[in-house]
C-alpha atoms as a PDB file:
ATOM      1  CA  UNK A   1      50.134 -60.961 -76.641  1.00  0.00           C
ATOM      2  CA  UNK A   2      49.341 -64.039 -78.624  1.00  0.00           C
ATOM      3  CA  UNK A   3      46.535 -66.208 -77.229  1.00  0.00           C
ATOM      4  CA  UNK A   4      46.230 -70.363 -77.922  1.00  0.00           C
ATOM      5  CA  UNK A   5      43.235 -71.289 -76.728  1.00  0.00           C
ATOM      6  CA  UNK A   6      42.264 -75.376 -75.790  1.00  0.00           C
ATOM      7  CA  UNK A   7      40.435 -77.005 -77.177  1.00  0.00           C
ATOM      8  CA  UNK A   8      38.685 -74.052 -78.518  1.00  0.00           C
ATOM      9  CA  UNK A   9      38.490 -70.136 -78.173  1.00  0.00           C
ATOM     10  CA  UNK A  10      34.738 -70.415 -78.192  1.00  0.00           C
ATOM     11  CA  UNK A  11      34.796 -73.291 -75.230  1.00  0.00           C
ATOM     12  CA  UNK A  12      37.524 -70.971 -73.301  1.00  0.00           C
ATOM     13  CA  UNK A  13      34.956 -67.923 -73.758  1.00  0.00           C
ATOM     14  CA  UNK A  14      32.191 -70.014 -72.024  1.00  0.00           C
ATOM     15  CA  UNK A  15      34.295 -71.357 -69.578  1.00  0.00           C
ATOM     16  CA  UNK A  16      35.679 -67.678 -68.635  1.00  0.00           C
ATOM     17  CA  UNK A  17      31.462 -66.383 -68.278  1.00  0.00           C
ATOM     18  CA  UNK A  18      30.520 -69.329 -66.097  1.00  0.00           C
ATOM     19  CA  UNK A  19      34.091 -68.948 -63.868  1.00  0.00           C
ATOM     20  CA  UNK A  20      35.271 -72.645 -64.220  1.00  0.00           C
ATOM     21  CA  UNK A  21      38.374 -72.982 -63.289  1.00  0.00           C
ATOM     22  CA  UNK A  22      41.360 -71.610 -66.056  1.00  0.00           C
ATOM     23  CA  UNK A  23      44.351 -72.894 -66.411  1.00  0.00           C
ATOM     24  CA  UNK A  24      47.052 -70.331 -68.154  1.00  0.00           C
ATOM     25  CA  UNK A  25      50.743 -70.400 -69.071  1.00  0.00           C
ATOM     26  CA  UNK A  26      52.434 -67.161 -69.910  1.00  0.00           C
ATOM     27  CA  UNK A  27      55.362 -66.874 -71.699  1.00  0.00           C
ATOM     28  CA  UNK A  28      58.259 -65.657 -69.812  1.00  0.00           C
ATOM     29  CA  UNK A  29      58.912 -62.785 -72.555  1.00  0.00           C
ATOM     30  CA  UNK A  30      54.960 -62.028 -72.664  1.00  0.00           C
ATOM     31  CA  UNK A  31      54.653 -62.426 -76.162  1.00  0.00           C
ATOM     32  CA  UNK A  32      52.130 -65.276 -75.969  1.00  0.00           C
ATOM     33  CA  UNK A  33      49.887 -67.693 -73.410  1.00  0.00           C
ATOM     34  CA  UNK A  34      47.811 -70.499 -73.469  1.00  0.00           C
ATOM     35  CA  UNK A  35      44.872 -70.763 -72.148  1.00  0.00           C
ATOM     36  CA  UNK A  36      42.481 -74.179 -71.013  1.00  0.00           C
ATOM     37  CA  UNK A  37      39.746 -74.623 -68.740  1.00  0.00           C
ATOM     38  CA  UNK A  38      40.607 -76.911 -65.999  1.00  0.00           C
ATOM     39  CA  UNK A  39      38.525 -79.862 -66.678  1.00  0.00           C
ATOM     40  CA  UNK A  40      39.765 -79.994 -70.400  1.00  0.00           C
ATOM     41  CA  UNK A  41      43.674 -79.753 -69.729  1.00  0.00           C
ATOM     42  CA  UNK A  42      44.183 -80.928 -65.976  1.00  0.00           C
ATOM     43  CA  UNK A  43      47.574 -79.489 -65.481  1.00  0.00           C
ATOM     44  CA  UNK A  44      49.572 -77.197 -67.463  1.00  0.00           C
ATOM     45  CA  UNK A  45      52.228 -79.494 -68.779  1.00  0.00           C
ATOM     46  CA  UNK A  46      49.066 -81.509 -70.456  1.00  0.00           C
ATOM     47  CA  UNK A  47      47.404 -78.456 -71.757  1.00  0.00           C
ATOM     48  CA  UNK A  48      50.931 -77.531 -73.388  1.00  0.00           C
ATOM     49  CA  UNK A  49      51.015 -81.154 -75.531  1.00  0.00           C
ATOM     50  CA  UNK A  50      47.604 -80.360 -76.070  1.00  0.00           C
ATOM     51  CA  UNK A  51      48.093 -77.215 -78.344  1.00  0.00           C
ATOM     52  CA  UNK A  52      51.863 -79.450 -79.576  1.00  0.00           C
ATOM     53  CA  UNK A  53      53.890 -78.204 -77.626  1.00  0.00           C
ATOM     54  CA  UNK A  54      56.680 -80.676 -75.943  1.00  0.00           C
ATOM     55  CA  UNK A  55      55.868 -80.979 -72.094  1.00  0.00           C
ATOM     56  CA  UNK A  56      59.045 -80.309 -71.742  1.00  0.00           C
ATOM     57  CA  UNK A  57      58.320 -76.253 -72.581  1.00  0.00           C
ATOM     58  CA  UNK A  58      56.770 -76.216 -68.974  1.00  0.00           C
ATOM     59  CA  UNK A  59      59.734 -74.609 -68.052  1.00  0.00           C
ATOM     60  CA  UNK A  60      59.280 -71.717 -70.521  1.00  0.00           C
ATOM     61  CA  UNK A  61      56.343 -70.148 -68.906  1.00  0.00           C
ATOM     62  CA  UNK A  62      54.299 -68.330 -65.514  1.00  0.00           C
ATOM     63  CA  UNK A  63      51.783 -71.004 -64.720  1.00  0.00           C
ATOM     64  CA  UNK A  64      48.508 -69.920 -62.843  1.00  0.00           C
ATOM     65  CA  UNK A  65      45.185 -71.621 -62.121  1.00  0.00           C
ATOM     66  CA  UNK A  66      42.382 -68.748 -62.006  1.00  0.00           C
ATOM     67  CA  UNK A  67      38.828 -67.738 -61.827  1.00  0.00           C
ATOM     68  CA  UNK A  68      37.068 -64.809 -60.464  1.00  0.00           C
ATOM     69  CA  UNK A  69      38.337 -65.193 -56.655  1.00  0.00           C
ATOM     70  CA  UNK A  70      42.191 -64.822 -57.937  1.00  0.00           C
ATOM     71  CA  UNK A  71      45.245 -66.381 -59.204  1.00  0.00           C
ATOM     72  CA  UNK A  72      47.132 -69.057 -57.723  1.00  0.00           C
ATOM     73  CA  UNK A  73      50.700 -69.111 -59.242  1.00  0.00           C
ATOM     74  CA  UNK A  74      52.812 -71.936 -59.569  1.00  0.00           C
ATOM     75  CA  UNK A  75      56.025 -70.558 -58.523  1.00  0.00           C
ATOM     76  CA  UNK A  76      58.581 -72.647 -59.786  1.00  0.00           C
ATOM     77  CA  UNK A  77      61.894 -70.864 -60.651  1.00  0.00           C
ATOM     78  CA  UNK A  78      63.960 -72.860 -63.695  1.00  0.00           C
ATOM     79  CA  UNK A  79      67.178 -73.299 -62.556  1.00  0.00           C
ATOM     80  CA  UNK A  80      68.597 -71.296 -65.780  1.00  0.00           C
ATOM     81  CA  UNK A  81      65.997 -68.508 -65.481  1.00  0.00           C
ATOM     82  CA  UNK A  82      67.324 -65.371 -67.398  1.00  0.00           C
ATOM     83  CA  UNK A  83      70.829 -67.239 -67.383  1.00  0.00           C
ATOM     84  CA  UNK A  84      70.851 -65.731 -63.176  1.00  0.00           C
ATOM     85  CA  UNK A  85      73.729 -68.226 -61.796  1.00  0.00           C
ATOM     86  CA  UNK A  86      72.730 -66.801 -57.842  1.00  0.00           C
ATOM     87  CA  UNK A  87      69.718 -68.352 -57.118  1.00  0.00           C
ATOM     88  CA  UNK A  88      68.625 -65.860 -54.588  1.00  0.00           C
ATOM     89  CA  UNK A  89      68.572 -62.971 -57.788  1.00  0.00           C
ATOM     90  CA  UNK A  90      67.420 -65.762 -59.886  1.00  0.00           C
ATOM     91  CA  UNK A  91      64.325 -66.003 -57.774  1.00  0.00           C
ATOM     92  CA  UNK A  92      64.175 -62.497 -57.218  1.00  0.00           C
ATOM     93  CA  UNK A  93      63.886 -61.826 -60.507  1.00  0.00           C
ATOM     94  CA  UNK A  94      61.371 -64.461 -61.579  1.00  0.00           C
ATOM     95  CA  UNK A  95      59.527 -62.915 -59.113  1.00  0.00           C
ATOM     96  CA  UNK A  96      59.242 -59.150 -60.249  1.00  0.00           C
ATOM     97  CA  UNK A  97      58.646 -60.692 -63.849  1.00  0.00           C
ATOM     98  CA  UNK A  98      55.877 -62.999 -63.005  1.00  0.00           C
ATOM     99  CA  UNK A  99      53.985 -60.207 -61.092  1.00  0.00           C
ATOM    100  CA  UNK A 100      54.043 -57.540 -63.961  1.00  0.00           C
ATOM    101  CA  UNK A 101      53.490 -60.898 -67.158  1.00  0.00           C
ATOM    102  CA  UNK A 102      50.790 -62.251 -64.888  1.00  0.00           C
ATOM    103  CA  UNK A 103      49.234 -58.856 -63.950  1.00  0.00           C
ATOM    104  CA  UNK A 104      49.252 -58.321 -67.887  1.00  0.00           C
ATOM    105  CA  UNK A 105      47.691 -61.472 -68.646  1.00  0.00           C
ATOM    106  CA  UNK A 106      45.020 -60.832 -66.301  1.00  0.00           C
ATOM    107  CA  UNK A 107      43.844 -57.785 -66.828  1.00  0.00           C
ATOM    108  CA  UNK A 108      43.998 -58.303 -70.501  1.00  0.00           C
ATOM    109  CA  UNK A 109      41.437 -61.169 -70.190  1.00  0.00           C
ATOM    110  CA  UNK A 110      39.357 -59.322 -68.148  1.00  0.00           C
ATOM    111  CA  UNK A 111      40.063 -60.023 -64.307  1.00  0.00           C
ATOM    112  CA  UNK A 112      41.141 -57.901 -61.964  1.00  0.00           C
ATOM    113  CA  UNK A 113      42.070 -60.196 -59.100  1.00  0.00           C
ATOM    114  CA  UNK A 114      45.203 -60.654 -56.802  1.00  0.00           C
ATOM    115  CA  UNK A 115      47.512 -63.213 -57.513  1.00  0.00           C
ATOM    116  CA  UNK A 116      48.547 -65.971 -55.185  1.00  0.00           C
ATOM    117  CA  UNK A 117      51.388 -67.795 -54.225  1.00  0.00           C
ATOM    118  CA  UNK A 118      50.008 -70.907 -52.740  1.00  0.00           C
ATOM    119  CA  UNK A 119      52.235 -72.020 -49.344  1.00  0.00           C
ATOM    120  CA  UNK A 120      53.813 -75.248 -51.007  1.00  0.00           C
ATOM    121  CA  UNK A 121      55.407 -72.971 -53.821  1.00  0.00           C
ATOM    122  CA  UNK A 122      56.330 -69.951 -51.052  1.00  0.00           C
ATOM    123  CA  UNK A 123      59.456 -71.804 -49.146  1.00  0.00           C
ATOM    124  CA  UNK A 124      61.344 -70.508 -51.870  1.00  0.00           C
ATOM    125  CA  UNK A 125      60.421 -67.085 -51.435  1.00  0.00           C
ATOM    126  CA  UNK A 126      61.518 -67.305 -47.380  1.00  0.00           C
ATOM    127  CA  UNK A 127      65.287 -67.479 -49.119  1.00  0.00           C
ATOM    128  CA  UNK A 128      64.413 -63.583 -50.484  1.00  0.00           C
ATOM    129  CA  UNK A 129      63.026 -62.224 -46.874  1.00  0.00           C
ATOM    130  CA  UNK A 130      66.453 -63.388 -45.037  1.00  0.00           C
ATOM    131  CA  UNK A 131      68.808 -61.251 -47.156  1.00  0.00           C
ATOM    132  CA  UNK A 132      65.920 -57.739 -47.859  1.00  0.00           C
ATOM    133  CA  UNK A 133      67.981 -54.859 -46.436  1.00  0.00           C
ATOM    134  CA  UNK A 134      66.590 -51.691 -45.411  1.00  0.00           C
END
């Protein structure tokens, strides 16, 4: 995996040993991420102009907010994810592929933490419990 790092990979380094607050967007093929503190990006669509990329490219990655209690996730599922026409699959399979990129990113930066779905992101993950068969 290719790391960016804002505004610097020696600022990112400090940030990670004093746990401030990360921000991190992964690409969906897991080839590269980016990777801010908090107080130097704000929100991931800022940290991606900040590096040049369009803010536009939001749409083109995992987005989590971490430190050393876990991973919140931004769970938002673009609407032409993996070209997926069903939304149910579509979010099914954003799903399994933002567990195992995240999981990757994580542990390959050094935390072992679980990863969050914070409530506001979850309603559409109630779609996926009314159709699980057994």
């Amino acid at each position: 995996m290719e790391y960016k790092y804002y505004p610097s990979k020696e600022r990112v380094k400090d940030a990670i040993c004093n746990d401030e607050p990360m921000l991190a967007a992964i690409s969906f093929d897991a080839k590269s991420a980016v990777i801010s503190p908090v107080d130097d990006s704000m929100e991931h669509h800022i940290m991606l102009m900040n590096i040049g990329k369009s803010s536009t490219d939001i749409d083109k990655y995992f987005r989590i907010v971490f430190d050393r209690s876990g991973a919140d996730w931004t769970f938002v599922c673009p609407t032409d994810y993996k070209g997926i026409a069903v939304k149910n699959k579509r979010i099914e399979y954003f799903y399994k592929d933002g567990f195992a990129v995240i999981s990757e990113f994580m542990h390959s930066v050094g935390y072992i933490v679980g990863i969050n779905i914070p409530k506001r992101y979850a309603r559409h993950l109630n779609m996926l419990g009314d159709e699980t068969t057994l």
